[in-house]
N, C-alpha and C. Protein backbone atom coordinates (compact mmCIF):
# COMPACT_ATOMS: atom_id res chain seq x y z
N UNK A 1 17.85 10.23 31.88
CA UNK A 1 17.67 11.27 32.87
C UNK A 1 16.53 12.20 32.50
N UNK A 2 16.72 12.27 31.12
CA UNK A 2 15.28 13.02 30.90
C UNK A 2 14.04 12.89 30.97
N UNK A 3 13.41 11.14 30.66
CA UNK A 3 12.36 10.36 30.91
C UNK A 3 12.52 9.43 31.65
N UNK A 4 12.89 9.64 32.37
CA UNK A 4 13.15 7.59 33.28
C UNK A 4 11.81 6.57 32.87
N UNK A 5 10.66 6.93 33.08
CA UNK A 5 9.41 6.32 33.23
C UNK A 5 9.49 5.83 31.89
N UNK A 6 9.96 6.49 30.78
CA UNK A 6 10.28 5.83 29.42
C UNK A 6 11.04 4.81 29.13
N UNK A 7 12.50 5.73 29.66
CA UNK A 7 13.66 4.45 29.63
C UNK A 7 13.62 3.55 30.23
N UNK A 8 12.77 3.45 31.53
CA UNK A 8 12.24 1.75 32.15
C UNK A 8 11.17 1.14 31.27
N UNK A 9 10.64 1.74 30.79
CA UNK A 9 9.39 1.06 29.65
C UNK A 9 10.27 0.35 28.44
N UNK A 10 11.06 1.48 27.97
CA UNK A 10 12.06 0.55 26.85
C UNK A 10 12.99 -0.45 26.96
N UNK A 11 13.41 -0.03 28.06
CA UNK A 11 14.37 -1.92 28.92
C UNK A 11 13.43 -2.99 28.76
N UNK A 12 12.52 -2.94 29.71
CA UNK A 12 11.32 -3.79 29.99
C UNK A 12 10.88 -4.37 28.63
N UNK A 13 10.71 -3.58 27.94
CA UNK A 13 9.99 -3.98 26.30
C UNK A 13 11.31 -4.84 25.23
N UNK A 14 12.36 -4.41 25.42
CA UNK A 14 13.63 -4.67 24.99
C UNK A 14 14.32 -5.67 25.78
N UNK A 15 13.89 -6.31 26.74
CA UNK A 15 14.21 -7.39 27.57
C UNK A 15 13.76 -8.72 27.20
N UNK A 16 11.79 -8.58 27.56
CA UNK A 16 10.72 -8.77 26.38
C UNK A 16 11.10 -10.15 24.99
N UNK A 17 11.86 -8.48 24.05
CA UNK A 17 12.04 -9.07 22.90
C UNK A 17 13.34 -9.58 22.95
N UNK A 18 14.28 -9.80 23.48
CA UNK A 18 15.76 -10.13 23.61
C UNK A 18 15.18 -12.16 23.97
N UNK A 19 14.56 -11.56 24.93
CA UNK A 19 14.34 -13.29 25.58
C UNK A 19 13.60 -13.97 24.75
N UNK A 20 12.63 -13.37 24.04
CA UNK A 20 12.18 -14.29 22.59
C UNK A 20 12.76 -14.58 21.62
N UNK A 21 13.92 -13.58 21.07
CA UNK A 21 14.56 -13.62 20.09
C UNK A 21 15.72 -15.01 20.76
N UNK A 22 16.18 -15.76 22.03
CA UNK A 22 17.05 -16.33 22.00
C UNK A 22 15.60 -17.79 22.06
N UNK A 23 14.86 -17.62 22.69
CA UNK A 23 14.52 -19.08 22.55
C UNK A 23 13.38 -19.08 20.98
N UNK A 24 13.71 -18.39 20.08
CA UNK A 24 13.32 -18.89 18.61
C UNK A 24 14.88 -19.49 18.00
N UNK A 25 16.09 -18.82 18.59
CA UNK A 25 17.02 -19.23 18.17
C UNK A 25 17.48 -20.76 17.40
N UNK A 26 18.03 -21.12 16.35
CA UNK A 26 18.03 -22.19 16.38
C UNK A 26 16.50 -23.25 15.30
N UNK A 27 15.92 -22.60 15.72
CA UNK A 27 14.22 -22.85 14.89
C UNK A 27 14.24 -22.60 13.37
N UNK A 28 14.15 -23.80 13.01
CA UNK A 28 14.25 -23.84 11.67
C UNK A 28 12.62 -22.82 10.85
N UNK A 29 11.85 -23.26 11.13
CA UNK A 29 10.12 -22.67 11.07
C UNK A 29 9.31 -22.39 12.88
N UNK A 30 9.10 -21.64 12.55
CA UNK A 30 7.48 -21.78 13.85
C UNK A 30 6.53 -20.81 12.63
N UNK A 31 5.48 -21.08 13.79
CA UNK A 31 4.27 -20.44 13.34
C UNK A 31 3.85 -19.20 13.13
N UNK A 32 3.25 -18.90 12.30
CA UNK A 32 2.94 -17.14 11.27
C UNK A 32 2.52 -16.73 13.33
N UNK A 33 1.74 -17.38 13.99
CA UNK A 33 1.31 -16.22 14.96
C UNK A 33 2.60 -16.07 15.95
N UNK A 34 3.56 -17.15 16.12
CA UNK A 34 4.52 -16.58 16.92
C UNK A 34 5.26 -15.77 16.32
N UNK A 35 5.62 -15.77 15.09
CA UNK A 35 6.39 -14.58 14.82
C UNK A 35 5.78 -13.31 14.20
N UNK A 36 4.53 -13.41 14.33
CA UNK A 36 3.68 -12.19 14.61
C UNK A 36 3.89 -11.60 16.08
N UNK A 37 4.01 -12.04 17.20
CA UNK A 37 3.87 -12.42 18.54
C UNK A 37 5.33 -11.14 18.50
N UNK A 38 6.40 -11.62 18.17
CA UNK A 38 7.62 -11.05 18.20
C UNK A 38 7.47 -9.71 17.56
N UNK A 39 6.99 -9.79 16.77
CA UNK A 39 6.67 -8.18 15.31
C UNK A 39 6.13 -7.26 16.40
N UNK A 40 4.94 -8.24 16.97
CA UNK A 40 4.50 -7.24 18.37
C UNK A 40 5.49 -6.50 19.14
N UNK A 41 6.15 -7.04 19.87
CA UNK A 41 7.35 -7.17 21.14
C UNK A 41 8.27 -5.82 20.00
N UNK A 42 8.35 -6.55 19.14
CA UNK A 42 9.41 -4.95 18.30
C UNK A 42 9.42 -3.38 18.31
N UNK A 43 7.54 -3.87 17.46
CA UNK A 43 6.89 -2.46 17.18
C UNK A 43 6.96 -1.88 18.34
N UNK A 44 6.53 -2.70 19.86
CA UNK A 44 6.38 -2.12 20.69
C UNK A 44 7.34 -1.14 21.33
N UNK A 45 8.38 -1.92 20.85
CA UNK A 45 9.83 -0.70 21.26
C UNK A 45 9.48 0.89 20.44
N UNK A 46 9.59 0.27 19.15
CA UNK A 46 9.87 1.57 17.91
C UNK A 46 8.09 2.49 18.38
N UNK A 47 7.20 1.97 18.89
CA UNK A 47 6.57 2.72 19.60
C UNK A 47 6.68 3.93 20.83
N UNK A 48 7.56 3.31 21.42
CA UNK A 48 8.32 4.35 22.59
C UNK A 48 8.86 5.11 22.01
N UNK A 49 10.12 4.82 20.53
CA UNK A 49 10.82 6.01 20.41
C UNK A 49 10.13 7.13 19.17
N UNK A 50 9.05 6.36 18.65
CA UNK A 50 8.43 7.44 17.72
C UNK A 50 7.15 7.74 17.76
N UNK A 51 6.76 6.97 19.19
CA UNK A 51 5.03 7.80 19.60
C UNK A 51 4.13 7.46 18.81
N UNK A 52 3.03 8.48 18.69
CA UNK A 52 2.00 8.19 17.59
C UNK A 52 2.14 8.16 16.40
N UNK A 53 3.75 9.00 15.97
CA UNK A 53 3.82 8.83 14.78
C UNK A 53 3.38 7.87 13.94
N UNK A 54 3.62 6.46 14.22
CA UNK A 54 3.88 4.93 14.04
C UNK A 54 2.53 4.50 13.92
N UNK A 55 2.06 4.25 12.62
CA UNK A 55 1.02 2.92 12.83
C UNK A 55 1.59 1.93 11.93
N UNK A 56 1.05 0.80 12.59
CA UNK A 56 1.46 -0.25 11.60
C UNK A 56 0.03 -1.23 11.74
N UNK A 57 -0.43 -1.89 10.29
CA UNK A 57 -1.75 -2.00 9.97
C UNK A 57 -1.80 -3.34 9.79
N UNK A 58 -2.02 -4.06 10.02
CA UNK A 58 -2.20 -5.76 9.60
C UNK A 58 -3.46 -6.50 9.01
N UNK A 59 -3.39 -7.26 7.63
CA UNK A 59 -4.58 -7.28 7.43
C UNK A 59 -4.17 -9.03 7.34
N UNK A 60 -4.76 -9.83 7.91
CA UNK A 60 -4.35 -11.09 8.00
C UNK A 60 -5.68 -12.17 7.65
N UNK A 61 -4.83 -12.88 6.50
CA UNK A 61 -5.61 -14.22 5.82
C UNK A 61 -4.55 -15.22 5.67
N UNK A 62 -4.95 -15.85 6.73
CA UNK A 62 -4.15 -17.14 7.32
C UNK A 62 -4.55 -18.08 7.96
N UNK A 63 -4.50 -19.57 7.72
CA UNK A 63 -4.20 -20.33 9.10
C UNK A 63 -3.60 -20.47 10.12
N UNK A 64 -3.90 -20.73 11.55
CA UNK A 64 -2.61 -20.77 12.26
C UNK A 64 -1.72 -21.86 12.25
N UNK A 65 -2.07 -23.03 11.17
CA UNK A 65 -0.68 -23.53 10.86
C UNK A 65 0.35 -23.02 9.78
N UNK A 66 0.35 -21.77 9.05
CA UNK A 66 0.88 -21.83 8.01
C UNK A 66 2.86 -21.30 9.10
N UNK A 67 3.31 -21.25 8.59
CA UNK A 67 4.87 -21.89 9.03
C UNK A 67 5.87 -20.60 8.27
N UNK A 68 7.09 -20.08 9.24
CA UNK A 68 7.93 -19.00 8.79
C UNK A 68 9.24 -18.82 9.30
N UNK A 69 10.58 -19.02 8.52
CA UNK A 69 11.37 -18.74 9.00
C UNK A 69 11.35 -17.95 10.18
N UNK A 70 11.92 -17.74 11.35
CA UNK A 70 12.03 -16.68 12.14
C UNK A 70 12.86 -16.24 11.77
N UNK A 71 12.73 -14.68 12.25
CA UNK A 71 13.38 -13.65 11.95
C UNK A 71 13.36 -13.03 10.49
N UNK A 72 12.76 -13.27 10.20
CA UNK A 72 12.48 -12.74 9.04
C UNK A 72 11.59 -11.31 8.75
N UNK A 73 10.79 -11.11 9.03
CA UNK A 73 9.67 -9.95 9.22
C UNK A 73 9.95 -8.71 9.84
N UNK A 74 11.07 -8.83 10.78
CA UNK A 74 11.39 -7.53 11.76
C UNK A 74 12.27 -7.21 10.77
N UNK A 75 13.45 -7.43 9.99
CA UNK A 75 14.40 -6.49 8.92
C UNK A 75 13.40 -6.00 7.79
N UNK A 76 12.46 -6.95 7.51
CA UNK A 76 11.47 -6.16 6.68
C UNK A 76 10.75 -4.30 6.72
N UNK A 77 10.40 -4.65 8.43
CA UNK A 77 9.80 -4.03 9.58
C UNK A 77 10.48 -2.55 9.35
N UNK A 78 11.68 -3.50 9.79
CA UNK A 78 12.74 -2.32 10.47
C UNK A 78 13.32 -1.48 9.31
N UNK A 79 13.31 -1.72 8.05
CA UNK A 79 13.46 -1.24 6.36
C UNK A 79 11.81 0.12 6.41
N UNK A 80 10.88 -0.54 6.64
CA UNK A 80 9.61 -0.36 6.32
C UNK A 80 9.82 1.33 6.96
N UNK A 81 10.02 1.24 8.32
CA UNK A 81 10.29 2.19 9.41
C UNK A 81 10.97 3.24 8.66
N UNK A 82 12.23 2.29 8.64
CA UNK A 82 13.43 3.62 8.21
C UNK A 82 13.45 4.35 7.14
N UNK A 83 12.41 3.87 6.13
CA UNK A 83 12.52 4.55 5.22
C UNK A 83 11.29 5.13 4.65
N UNK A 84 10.46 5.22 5.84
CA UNK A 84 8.67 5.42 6.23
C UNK A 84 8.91 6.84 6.79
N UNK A 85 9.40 6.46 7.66
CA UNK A 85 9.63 7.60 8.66
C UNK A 85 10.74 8.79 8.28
N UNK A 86 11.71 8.43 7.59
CA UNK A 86 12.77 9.40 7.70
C UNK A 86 13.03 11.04 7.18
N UNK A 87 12.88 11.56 7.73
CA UNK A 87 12.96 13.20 7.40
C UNK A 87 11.02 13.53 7.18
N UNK A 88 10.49 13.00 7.87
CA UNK A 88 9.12 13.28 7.81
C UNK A 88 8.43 13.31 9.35
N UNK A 89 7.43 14.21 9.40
CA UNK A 89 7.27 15.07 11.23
C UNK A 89 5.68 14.76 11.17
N UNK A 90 5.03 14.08 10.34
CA UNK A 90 3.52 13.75 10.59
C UNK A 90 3.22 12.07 10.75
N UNK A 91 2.49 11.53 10.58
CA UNK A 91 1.95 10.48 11.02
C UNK A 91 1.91 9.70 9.79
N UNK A 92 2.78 8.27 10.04
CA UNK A 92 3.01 7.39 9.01
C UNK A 92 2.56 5.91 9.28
N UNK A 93 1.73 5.23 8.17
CA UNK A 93 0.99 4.21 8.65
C UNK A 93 2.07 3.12 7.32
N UNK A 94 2.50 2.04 7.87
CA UNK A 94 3.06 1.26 7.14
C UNK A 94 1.81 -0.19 7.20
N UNK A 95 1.41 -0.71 5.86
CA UNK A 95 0.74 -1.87 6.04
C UNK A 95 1.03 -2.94 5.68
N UNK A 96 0.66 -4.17 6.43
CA UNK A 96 1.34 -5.92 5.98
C UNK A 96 0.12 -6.43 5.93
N UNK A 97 -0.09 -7.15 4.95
CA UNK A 97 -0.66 -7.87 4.33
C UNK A 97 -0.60 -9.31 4.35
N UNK A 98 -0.95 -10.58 5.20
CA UNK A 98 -0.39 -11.89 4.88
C UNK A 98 -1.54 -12.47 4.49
N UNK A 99 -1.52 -13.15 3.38
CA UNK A 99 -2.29 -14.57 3.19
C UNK A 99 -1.48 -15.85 2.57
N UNK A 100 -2.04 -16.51 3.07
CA UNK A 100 -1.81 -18.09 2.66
C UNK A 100 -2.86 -17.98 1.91
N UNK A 101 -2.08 -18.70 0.35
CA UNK A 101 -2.76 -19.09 -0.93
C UNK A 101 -2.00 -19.99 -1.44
N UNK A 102 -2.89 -20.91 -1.73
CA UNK A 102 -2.39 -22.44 -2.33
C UNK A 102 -1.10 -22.72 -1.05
N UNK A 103 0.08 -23.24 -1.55
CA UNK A 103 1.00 -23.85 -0.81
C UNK A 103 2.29 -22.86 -0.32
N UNK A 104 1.65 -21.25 -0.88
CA UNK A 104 2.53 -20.22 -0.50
C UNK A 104 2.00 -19.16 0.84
N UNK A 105 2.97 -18.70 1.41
CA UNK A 105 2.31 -17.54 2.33
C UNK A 105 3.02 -16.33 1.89
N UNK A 106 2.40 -15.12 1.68
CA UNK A 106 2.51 -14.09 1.27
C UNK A 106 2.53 -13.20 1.91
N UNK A 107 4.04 -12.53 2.23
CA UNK A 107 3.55 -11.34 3.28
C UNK A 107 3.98 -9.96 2.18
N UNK A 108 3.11 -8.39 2.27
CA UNK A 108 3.39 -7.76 1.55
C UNK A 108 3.15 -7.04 2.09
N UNK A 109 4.29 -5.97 2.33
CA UNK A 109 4.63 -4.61 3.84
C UNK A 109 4.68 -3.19 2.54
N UNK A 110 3.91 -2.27 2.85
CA UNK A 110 3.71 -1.27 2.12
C UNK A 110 4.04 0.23 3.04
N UNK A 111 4.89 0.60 2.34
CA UNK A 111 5.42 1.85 3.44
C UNK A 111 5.58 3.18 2.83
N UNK A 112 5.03 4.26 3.61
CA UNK A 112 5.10 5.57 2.26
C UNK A 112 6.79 5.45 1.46
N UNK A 113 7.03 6.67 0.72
CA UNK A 113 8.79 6.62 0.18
C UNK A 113 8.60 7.93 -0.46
N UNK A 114 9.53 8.85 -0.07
CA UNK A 114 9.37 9.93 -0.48
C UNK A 114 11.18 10.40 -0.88
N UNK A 115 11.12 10.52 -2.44
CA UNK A 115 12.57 10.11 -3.09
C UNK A 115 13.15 11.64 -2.44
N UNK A 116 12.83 12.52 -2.32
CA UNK A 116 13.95 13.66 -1.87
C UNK A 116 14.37 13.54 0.04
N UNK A 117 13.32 12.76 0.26
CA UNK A 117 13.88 12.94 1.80
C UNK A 117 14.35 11.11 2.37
N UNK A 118 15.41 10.51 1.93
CA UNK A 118 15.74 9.64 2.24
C UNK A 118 17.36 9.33 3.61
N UNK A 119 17.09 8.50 4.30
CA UNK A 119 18.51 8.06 5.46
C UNK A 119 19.51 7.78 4.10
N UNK A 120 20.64 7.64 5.12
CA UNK A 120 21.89 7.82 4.43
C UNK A 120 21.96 5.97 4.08
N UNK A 121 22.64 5.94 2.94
CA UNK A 121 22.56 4.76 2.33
C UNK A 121 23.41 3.84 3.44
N UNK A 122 22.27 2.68 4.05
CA UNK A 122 23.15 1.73 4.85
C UNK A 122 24.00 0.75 3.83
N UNK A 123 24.21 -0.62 4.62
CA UNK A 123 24.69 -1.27 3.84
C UNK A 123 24.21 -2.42 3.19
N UNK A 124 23.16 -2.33 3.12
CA UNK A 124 21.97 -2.84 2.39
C UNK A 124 22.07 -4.71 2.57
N UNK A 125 22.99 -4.64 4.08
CA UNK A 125 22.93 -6.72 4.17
C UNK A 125 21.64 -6.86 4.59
N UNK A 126 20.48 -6.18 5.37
CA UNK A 126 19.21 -6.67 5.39
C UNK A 126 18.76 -7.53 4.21
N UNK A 127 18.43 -6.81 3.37
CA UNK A 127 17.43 -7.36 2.27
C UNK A 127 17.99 -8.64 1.42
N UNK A 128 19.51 -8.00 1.33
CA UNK A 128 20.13 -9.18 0.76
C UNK A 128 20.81 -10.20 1.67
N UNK A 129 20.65 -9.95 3.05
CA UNK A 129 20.74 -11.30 3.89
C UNK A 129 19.50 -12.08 4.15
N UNK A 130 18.06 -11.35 4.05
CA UNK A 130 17.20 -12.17 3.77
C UNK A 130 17.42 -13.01 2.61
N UNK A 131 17.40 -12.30 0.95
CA UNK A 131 17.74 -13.05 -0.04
C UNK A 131 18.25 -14.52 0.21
N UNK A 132 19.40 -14.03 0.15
CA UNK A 132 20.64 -15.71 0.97
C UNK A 132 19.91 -16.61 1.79
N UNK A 133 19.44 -16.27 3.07
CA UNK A 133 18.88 -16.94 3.67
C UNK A 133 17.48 -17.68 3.05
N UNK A 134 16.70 -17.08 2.43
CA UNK A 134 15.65 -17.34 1.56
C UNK A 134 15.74 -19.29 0.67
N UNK A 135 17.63 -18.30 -0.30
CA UNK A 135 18.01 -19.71 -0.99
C UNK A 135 18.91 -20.69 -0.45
N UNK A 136 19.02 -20.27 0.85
CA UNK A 136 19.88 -21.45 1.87
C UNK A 136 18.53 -22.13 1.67
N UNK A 137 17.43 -21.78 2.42
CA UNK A 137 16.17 -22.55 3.26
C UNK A 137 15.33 -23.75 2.11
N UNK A 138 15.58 -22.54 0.88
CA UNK A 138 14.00 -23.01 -0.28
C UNK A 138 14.88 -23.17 -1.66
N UNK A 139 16.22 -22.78 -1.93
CA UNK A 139 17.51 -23.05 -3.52
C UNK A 139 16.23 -22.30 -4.38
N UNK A 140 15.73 -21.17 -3.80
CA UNK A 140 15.06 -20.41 -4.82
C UNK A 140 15.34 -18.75 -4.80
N UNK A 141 15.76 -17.89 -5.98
CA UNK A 141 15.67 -16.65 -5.99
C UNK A 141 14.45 -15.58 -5.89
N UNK A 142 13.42 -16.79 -6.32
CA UNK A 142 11.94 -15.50 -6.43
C UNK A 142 11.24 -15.23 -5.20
N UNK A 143 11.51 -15.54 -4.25
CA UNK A 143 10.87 -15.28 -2.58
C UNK A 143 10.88 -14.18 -2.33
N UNK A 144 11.77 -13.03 -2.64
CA UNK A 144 11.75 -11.36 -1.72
C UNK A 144 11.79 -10.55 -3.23
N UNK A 145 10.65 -10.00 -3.35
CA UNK A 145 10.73 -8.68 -4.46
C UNK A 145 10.36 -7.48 -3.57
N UNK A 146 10.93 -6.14 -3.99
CA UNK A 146 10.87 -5.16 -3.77
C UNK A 146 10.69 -4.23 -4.91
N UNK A 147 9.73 -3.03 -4.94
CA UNK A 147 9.70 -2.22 -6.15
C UNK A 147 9.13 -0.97 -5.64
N UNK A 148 9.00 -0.18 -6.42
CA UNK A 148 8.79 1.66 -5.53
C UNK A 148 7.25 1.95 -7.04
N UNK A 149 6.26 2.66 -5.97
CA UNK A 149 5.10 2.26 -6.86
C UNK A 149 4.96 3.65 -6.81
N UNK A 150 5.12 5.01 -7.23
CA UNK A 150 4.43 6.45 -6.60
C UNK A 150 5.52 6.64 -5.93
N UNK A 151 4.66 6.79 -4.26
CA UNK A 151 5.44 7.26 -3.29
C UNK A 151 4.93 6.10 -2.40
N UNK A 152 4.86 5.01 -3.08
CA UNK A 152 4.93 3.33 -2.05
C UNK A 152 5.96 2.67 -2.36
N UNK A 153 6.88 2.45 -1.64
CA UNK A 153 7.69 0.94 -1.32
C UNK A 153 7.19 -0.16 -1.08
N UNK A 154 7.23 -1.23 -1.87
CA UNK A 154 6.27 -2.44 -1.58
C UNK A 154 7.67 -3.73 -1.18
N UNK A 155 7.47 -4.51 -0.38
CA UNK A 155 8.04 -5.48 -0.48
C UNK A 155 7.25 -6.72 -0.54
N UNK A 156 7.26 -7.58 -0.96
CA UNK A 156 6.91 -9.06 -1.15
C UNK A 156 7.50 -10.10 -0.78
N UNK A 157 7.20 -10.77 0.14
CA UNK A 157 7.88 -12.31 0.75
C UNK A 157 7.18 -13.24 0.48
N UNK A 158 7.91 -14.54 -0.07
CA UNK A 158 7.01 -15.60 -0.25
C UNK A 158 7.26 -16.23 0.32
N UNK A 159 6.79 -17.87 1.16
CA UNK A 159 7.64 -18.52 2.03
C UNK A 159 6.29 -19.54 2.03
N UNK A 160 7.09 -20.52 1.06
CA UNK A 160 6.51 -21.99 0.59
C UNK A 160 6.42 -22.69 1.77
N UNK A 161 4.78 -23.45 1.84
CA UNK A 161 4.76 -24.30 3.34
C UNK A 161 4.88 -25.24 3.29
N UNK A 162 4.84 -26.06 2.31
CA UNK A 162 5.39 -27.51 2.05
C UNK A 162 6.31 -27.93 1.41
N UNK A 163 7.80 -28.23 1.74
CA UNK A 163 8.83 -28.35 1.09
C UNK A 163 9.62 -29.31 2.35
């Protein structure tokens, strides 16, 4: 009631990503640009609800065959956000990084972190439902590191293309 012209923009955008998210369903791999494609369709929401605040920076060294679980990148995303953004009123740029090197693809999402102003502790199945899923796909533990550098949160995904 307060914005309509908004809240039809966020259906629309959230419709969008609903109908992509069911026909990746099921998809063992697609391609680094379709699920770039989706990261789009996301941000684009978390754009409506936090404005300019929000940049998100992509620096991409890739083929367009290199290959990625779906769903994977938006809990990254959506970590990156929540803990980018939270209890902070200026302008926050989170950056991803992908290259394919040798037979690995590397994605590495860098987001400010500022230890006194943090969200209330979720329940942390993101990171460690990626994990799992990681050693369902690849029977490997070293694919998702995370570490706090300063006032950077770094995460690291690896995701082997020939297996």
């Amino acid at each position: 009631m307060i914005a309509p012209e908004k809240a039809q923009d966020m259906i629309g955008k959230l419709s969008d990503f609903l109908r992509s998210s069911v026909r990746r369903e099921g998809q063992e791999k697609i391609s680094i640009v379709e699920e770039l494609g989706y990261i789009e369709a996301y941000l684009s929401i978390e754009s409506v609800r936090f404005g300019n605040r929000l940049r998100v920076e992509f620096e991409k060294e890739y083929t367009d065959d290199a290959q990625i679980p779906p769903f994977l990148l938006q809990p990254l995303l959506e970590n990156a956000i929540k803990f980018g953004l939270y209890g902070k009123t200026g302008n926050v740029t989170i950056r991803v990084h992908i290259a394919l090197q040798e037979d690995m693809l590397h994605v590495k999402i860098t987001n400010p972190f500022d230890h006194d102003s943090q969200p209330p502790r979720g329940t942390g199945f993101g990171l460690e439902g990626i994990r799992r899923r990681l050693y369902l796909l690849f029977a490997r533990t070293d694919l998702l590191e995370t570490h706090k550098a300063d006032n950077t949160f770094i995460t690291t995904l690896k995701i082997p293309q020939h297996v």
